[in-house]
Structures are given as C-alpha cells and as structure tokens.
PDB file of N, CA and C in Angstrom:
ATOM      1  N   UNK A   1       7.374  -6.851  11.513  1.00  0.00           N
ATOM      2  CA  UNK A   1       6.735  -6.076  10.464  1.00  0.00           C
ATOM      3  C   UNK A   1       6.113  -4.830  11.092  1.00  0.00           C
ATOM      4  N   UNK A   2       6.379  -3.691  10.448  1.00  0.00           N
ATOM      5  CA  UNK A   2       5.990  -2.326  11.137  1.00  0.00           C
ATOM      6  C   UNK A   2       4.353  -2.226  10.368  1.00  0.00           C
ATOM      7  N   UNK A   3       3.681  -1.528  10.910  1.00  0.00           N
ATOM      8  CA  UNK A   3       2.564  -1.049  10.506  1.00  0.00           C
ATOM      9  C   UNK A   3       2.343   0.367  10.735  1.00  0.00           C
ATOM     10  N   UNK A   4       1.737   0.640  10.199  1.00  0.00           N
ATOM     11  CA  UNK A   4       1.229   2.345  10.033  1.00  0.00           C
ATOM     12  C   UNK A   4      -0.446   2.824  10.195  1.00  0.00           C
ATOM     13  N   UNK A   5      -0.796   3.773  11.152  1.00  0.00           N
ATOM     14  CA  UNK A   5      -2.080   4.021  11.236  1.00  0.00           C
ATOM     15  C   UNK A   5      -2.270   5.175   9.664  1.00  0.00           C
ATOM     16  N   UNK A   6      -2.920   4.811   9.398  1.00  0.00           N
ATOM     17  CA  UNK A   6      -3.565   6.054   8.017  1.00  0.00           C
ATOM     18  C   UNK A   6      -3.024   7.413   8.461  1.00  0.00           C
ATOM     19  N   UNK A   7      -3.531   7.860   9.399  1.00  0.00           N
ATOM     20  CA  UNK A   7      -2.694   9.016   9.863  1.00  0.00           C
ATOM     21  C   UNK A   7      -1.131   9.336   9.533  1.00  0.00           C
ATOM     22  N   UNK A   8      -0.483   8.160  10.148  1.00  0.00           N
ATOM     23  CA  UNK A   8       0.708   8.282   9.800  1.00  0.00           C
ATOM     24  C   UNK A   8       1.501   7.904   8.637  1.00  0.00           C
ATOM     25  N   UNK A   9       0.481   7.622   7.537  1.00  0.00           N
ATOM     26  CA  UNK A   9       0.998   7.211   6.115  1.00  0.00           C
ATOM     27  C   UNK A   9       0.786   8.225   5.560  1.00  0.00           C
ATOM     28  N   UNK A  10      -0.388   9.483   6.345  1.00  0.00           N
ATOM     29  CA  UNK A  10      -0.643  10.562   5.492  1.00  0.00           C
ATOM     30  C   UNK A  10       0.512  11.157   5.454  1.00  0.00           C
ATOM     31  N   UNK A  11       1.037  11.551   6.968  1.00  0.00           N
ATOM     32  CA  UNK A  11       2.366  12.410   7.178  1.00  0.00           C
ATOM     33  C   UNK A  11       3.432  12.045   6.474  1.00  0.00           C
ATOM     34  N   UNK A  12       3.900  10.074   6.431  1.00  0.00           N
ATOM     35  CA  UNK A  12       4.804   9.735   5.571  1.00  0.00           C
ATOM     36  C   UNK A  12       4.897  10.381   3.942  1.00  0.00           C
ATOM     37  N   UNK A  13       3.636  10.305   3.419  1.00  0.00           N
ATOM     38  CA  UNK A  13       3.537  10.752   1.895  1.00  0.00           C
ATOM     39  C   UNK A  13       3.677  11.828   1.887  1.00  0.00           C
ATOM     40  N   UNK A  14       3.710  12.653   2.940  1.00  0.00           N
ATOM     41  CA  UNK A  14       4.034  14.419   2.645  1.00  0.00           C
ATOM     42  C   UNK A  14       5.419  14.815   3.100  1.00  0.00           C
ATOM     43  N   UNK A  15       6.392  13.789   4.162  1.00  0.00           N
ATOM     44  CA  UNK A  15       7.627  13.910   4.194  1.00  0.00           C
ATOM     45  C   UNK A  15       8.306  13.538   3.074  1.00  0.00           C
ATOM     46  N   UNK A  16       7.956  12.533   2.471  1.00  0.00           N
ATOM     47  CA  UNK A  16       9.032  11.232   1.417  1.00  0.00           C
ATOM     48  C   UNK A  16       8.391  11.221   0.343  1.00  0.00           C
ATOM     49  N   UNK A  17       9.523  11.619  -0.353  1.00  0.00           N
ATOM     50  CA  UNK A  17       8.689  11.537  -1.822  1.00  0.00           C
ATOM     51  C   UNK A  17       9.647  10.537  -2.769  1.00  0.00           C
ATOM     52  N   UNK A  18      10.556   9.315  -1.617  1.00  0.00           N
ATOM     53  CA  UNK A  18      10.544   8.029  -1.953  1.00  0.00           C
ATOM     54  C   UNK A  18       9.878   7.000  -2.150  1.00  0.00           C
ATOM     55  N   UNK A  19       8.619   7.287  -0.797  1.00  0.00           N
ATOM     56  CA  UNK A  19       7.895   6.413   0.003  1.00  0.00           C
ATOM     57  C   UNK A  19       6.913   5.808  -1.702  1.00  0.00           C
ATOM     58  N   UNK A  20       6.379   4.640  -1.728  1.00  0.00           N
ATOM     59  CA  UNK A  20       5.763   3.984  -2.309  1.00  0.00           C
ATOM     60  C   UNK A  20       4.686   3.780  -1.863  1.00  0.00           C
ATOM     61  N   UNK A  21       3.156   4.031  -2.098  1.00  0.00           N
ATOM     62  CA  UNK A  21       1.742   3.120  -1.830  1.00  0.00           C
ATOM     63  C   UNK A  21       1.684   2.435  -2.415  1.00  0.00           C
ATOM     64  N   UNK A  22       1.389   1.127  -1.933  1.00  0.00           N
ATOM     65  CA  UNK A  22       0.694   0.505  -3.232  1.00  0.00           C
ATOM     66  C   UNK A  22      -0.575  -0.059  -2.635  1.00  0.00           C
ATOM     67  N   UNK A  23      -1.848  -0.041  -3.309  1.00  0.00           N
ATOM     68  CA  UNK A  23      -2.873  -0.198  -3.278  1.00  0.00           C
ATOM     69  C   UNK A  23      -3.535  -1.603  -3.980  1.00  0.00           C
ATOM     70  N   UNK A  24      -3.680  -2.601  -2.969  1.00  0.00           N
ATOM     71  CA  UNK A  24      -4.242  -4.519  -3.494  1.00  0.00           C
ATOM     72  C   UNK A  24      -5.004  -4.536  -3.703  1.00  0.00           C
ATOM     73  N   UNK A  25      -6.459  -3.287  -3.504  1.00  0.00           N
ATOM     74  CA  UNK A  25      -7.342  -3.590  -3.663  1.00  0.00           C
ATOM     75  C   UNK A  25      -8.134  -3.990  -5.445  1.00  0.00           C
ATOM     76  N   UNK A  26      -9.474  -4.408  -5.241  1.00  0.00           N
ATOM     77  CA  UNK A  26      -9.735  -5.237  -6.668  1.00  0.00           C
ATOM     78  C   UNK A  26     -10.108  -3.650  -7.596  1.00  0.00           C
ATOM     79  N   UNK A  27      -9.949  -4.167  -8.617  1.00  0.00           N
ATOM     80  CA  UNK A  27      -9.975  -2.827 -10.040  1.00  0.00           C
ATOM     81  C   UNK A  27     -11.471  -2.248  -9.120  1.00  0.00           C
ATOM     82  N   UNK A  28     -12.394  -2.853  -8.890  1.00  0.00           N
ATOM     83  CA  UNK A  28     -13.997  -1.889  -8.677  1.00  0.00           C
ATOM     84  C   UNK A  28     -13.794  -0.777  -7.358  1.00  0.00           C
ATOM     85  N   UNK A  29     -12.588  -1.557  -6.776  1.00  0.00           N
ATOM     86  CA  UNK A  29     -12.698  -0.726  -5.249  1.00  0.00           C
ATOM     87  C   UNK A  29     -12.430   0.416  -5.248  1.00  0.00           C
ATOM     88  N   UNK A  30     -11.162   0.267  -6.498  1.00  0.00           N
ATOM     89  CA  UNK A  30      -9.955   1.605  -6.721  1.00  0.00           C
ATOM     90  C   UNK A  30     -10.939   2.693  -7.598  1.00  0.00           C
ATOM     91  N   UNK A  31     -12.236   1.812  -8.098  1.00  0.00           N
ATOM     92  CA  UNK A  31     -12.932   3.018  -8.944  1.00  0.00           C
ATOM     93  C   UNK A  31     -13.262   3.984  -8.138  1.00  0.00           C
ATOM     94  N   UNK A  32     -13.996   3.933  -6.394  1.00  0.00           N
ATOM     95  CA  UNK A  32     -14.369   4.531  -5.976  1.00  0.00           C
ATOM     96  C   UNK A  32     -13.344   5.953  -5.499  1.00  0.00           C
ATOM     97  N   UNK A  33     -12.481   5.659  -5.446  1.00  0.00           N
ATOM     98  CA  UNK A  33     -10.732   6.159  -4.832  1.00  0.00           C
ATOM     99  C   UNK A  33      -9.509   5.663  -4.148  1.00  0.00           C
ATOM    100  N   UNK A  34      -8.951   6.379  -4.789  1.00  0.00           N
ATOM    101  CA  UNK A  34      -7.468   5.389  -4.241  1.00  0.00           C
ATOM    102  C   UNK A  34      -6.514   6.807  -3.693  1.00  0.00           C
ATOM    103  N   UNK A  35      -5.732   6.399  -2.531  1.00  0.00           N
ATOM    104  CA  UNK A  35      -4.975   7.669  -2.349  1.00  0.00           C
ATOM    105  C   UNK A  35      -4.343   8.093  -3.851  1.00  0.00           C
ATOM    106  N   UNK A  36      -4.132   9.414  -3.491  1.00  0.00           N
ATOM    107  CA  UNK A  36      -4.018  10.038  -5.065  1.00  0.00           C
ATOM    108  C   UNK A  36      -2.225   9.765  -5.253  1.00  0.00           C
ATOM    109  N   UNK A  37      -1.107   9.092  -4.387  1.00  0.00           N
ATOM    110  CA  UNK A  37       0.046   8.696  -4.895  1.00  0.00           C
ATOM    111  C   UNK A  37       0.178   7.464  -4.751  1.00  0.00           C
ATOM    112  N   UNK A  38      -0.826   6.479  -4.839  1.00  0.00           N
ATOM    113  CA  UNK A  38      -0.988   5.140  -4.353  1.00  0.00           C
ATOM    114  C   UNK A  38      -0.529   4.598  -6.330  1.00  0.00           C
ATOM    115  N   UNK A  39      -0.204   3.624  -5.925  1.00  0.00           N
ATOM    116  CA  UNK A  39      -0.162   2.629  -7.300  1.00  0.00           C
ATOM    117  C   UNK A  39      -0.990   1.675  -6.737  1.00  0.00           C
ATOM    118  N   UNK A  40      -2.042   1.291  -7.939  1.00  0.00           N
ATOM    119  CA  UNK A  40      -2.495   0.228  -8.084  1.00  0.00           C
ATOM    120  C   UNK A  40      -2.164  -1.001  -8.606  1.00  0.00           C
ATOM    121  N   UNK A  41      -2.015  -2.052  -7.870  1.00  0.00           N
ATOM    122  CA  UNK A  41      -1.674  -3.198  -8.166  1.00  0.00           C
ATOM    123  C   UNK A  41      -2.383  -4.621  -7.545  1.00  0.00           C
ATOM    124  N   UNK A  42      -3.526  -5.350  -8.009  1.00  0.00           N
ATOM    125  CA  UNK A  42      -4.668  -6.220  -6.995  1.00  0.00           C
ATOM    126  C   UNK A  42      -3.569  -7.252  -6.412  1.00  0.00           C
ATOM    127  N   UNK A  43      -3.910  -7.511  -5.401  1.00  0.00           N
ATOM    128  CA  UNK A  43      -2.978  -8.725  -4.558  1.00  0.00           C
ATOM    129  C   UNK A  43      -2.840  -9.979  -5.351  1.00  0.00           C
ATOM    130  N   UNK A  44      -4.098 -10.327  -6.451  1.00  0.00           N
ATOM    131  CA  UNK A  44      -3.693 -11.460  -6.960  1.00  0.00           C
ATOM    132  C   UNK A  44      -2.434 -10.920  -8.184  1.00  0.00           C
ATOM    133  N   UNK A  45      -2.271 -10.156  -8.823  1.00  0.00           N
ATOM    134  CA  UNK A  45      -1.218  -9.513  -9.775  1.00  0.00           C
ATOM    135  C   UNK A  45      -0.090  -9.343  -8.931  1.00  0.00           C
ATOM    136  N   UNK A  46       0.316  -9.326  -7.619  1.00  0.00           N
ATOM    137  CA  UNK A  46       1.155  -8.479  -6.727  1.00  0.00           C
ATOM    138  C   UNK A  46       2.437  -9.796  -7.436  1.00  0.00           C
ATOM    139  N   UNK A  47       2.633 -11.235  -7.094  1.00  0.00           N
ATOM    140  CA  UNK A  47       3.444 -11.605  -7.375  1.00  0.00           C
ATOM    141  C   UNK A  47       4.230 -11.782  -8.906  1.00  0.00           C
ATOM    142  N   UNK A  48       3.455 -11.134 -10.063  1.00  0.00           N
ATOM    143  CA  UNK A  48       3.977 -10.672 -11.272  1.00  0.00           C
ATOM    144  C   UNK A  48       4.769  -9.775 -11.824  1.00  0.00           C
ATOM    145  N   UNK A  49       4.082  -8.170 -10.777  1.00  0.00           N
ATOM    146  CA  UNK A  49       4.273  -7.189 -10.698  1.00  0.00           C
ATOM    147  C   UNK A  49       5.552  -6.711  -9.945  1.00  0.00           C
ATOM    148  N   UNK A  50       5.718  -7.998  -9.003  1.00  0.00           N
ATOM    149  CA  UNK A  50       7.009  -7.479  -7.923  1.00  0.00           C
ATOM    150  C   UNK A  50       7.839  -7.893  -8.919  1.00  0.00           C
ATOM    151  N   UNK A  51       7.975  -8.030  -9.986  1.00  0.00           N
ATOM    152  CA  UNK A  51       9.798  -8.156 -10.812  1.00  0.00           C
ATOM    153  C   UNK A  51       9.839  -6.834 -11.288  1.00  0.00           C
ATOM    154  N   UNK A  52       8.918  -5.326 -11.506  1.00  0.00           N
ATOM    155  CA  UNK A  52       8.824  -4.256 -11.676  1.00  0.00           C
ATOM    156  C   UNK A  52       9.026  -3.140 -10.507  1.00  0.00           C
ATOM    157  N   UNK A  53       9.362  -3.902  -9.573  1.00  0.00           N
ATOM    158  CA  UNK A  53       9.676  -2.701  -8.374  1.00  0.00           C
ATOM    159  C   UNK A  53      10.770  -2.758  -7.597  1.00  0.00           C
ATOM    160  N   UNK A  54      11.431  -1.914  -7.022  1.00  0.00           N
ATOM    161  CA  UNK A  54      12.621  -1.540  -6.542  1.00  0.00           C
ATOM    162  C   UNK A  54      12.729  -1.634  -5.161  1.00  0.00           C
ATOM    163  N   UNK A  55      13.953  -2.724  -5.195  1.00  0.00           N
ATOM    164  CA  UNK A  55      14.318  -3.080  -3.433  1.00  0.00           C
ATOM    165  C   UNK A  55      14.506  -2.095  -2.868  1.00  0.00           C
ATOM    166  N   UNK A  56      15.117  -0.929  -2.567  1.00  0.00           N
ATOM    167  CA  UNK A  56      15.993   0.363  -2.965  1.00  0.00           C
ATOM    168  C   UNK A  56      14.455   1.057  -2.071  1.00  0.00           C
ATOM    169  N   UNK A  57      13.163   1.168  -2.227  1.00  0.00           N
ATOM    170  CA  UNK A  57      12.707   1.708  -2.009  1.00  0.00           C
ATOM    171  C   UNK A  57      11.464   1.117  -0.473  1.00  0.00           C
ATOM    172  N   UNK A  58      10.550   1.862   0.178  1.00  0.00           N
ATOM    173  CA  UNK A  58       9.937   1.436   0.890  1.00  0.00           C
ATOM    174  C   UNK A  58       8.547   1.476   0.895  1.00  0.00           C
ATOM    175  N   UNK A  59       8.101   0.517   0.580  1.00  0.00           N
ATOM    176  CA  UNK A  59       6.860   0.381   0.226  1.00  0.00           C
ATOM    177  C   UNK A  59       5.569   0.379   1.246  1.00  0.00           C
ATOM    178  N   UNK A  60       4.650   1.310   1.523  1.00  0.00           N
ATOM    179  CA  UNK A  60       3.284   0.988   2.173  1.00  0.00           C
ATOM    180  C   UNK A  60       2.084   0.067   1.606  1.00  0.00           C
ATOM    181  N   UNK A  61       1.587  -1.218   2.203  1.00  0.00           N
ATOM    182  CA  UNK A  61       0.641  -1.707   1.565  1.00  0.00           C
ATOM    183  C   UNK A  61      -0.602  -1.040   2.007  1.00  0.00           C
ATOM    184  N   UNK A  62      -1.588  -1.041   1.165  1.00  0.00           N
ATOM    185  CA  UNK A  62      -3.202  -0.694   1.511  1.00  0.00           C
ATOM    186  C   UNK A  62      -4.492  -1.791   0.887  1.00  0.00           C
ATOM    187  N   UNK A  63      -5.084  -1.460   1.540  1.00  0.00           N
ATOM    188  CA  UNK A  63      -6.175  -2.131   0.614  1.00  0.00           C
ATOM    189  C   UNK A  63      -7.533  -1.530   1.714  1.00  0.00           C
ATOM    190  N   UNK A  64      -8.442  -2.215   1.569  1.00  0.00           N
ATOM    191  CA  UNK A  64     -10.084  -1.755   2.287  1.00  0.00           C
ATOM    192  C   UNK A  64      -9.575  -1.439   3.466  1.00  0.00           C
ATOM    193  N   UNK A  65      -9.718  -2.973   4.285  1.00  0.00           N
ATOM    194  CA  UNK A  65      -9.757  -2.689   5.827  1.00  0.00           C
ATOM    195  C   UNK A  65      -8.038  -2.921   6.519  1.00  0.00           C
ATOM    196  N   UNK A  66      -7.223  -3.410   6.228  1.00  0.00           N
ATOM    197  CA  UNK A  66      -6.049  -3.646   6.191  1.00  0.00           C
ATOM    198  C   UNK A  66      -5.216  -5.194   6.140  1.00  0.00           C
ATOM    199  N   UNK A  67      -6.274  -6.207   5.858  1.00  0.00           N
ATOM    200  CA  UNK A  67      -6.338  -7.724   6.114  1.00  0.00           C
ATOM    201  C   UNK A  67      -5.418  -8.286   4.731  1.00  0.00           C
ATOM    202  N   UNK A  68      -5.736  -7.612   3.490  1.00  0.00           N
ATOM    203  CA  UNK A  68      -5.289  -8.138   2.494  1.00  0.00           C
ATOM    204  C   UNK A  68      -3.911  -7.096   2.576  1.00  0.00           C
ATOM    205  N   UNK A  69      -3.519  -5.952   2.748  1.00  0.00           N
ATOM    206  CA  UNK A  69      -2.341  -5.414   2.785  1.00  0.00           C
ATOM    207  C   UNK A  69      -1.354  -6.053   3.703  1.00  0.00           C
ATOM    208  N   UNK A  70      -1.795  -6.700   4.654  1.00  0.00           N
ATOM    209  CA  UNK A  70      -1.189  -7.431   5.760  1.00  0.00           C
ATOM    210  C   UNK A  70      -0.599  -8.320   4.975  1.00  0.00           C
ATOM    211  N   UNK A  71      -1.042  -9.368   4.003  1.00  0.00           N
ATOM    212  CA  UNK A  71      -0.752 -10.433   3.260  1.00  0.00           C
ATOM    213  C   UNK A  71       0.195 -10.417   2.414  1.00  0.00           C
ATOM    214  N   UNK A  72      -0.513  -9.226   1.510  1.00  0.00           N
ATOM    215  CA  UNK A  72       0.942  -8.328   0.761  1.00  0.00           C
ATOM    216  C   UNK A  72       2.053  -7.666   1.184  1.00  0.00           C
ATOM    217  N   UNK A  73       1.802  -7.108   2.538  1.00  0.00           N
ATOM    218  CA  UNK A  73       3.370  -6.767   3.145  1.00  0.00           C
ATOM    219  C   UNK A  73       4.213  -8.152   3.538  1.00  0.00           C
ATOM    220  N   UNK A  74       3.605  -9.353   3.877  1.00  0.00           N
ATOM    221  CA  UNK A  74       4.227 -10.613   4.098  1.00  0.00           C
ATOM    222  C   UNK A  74       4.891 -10.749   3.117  1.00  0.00           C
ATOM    223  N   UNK A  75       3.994 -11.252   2.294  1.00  0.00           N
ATOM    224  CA  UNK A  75       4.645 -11.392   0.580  1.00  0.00           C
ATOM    225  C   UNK A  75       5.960 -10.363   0.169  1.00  0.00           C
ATOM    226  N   UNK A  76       5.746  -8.882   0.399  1.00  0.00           N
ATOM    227  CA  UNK A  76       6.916  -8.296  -0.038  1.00  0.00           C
ATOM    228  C   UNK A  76       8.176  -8.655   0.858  1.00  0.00           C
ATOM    229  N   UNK A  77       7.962  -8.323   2.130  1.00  0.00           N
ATOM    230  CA  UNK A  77       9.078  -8.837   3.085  1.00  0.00           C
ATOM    231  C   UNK A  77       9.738 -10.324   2.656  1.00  0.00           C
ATOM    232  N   UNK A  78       8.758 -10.995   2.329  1.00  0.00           N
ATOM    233  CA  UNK A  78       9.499 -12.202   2.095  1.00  0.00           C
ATOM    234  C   UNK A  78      10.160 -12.284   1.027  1.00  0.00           C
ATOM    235  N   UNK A  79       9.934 -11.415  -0.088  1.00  0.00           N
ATOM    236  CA  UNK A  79      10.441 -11.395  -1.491  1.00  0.00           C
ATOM    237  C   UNK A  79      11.671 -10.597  -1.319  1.00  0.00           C
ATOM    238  N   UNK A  80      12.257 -10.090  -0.062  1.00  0.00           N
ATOM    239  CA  UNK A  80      13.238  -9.128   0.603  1.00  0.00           C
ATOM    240  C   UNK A  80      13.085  -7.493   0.187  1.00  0.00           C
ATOM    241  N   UNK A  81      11.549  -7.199   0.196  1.00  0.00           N
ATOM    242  CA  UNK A  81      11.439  -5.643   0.156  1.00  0.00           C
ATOM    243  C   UNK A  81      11.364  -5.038   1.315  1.00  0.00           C
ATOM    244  N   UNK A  82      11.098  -3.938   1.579  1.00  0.00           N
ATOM    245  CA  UNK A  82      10.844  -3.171   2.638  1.00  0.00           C
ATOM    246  C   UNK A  82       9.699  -2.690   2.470  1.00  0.00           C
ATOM    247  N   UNK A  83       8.208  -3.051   2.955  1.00  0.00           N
ATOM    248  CA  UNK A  83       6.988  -2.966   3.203  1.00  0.00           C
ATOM    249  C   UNK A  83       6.774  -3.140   4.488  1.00  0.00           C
ATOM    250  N   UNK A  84       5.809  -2.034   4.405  1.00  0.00           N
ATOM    251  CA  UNK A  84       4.775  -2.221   5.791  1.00  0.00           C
ATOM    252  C   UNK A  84       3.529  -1.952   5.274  1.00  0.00           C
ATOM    253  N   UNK A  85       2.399  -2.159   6.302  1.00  0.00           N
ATOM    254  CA  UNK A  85       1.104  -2.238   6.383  1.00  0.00           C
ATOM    255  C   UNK A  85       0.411  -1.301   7.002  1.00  0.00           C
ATOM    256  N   UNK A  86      -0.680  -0.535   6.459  1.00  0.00           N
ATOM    257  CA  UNK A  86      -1.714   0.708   6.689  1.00  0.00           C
ATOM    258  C   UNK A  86      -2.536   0.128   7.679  1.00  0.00           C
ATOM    259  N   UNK A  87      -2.843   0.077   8.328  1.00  0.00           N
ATOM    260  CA  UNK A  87      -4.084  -0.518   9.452  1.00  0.00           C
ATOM    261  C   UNK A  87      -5.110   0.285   9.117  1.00  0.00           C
ATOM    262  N   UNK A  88      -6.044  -0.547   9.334  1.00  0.00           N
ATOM    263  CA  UNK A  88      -7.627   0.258   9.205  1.00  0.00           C
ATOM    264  C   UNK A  88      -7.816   0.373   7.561  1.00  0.00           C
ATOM    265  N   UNK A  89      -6.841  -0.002   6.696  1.00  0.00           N
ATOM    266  CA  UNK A  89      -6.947   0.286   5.329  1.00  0.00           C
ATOM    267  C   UNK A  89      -7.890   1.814   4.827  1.00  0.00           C
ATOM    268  N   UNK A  90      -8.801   1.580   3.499  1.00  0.00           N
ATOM    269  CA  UNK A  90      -9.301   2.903   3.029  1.00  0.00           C
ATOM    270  C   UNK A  90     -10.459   3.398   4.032  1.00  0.00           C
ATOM    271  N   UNK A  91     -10.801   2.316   4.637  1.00  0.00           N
ATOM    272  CA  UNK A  91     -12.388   2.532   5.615  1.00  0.00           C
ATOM    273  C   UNK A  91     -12.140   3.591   6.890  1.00  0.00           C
ATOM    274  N   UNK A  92     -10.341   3.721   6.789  1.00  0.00           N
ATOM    275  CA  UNK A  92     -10.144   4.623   8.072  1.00  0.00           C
ATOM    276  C   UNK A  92      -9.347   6.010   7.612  1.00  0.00           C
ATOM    277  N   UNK A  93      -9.098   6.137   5.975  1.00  0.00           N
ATOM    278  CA  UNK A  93      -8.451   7.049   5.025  1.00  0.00           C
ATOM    279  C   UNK A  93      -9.663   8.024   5.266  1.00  0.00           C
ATOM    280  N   UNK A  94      -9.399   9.717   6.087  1.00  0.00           N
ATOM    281  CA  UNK A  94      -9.562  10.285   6.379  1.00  0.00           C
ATOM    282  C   UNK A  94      -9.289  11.482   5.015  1.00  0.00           C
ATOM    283  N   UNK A  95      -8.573  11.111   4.179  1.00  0.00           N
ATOM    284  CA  UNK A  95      -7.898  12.092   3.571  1.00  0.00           C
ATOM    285  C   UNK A  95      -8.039  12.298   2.019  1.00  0.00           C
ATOM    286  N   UNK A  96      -7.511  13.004   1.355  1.00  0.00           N
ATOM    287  CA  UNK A  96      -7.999  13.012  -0.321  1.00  0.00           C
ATOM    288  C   UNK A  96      -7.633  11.634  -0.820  1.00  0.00           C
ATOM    289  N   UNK A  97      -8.638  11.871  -1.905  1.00  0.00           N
ATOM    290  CA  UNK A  97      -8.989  10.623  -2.959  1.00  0.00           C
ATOM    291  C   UNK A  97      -8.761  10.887  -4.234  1.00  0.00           C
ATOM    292  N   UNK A  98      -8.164  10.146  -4.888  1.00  0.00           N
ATOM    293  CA  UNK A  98      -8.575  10.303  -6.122  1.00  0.00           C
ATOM    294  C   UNK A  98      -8.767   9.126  -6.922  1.00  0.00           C
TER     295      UNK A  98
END
C-alpha cells in the first residue's frame, strides 16, 4: 500500500484531475475544512458508498491524523480499488481549506 505525505497529495491534486480525495472524517470535523476537492464520505458510510465509485479511478484517503484513512485505504484495496493513504492526515494539511 503506497502512502502519500500531504505535500505530495497537494502536487498530485494539481497534476490529476482524475485523482480522487476522499475525506473519512466525522460530519463535525469536515465543518472545520476539508481539502477543497476532497469528497466527503465518514469511514463508517465508506462501505455503502463504495457501490458509487469507480474502479477506473485512484483514490487518496484522508482523515485527521492519518490512522482512520489507513483503514479506509485497506478497505478500498480490498474491495479491489486503487487507494492510498495521506500520512499526517488534516493536522499536517499545510494548504487551502474549504
């Protein structure tokens, strides 16, 4: 499983405008900000939600610190997506919010 420092998810989202965020964290967290091309989706919804998303594409997980995106990139890999994981999650997101 690949992982990604924040840094380099910033650069990914400004090369690929395939690339997917998706963001586990809970509805209160995302109030504060969520990267501004992130989809929100909470980790407990994630296994509902994955019949709405596309193998086809490559997905970054996020969440706070990077513990629960870790879980959810398991989960997608195992569901046969292509996810990886943000390290350091939003606590190390240097970059715009929305």
């Amino acid at each position: 499983m690949k992982d990604y420092s924040t840094h380099e998810v910033h650069e990914l989202i400004q090369d690929n405008n395939e690339l997917v965020v998706i963001d586990v964290r809970e509805h209160e967290e995302v109030s504060t900000g969520k990267i501004p091309t992130a989809v929100h989706i909470p980790l407990d919804e994630l296994p509902h939600a994955i019949s709405h998303l596309d193998k086809d594409k490559q997905y970054i997980m996020v969440c706070r610190s990077g513990a629960r995106s870790n879980k959810a990139t398991e989960f997608m890999n195992a569901s046969g997506f292509n996810a990886c994981n943000m390290t350091g999650g939003m606590l190390d997101w240097k970059f715009d919010v929305n």
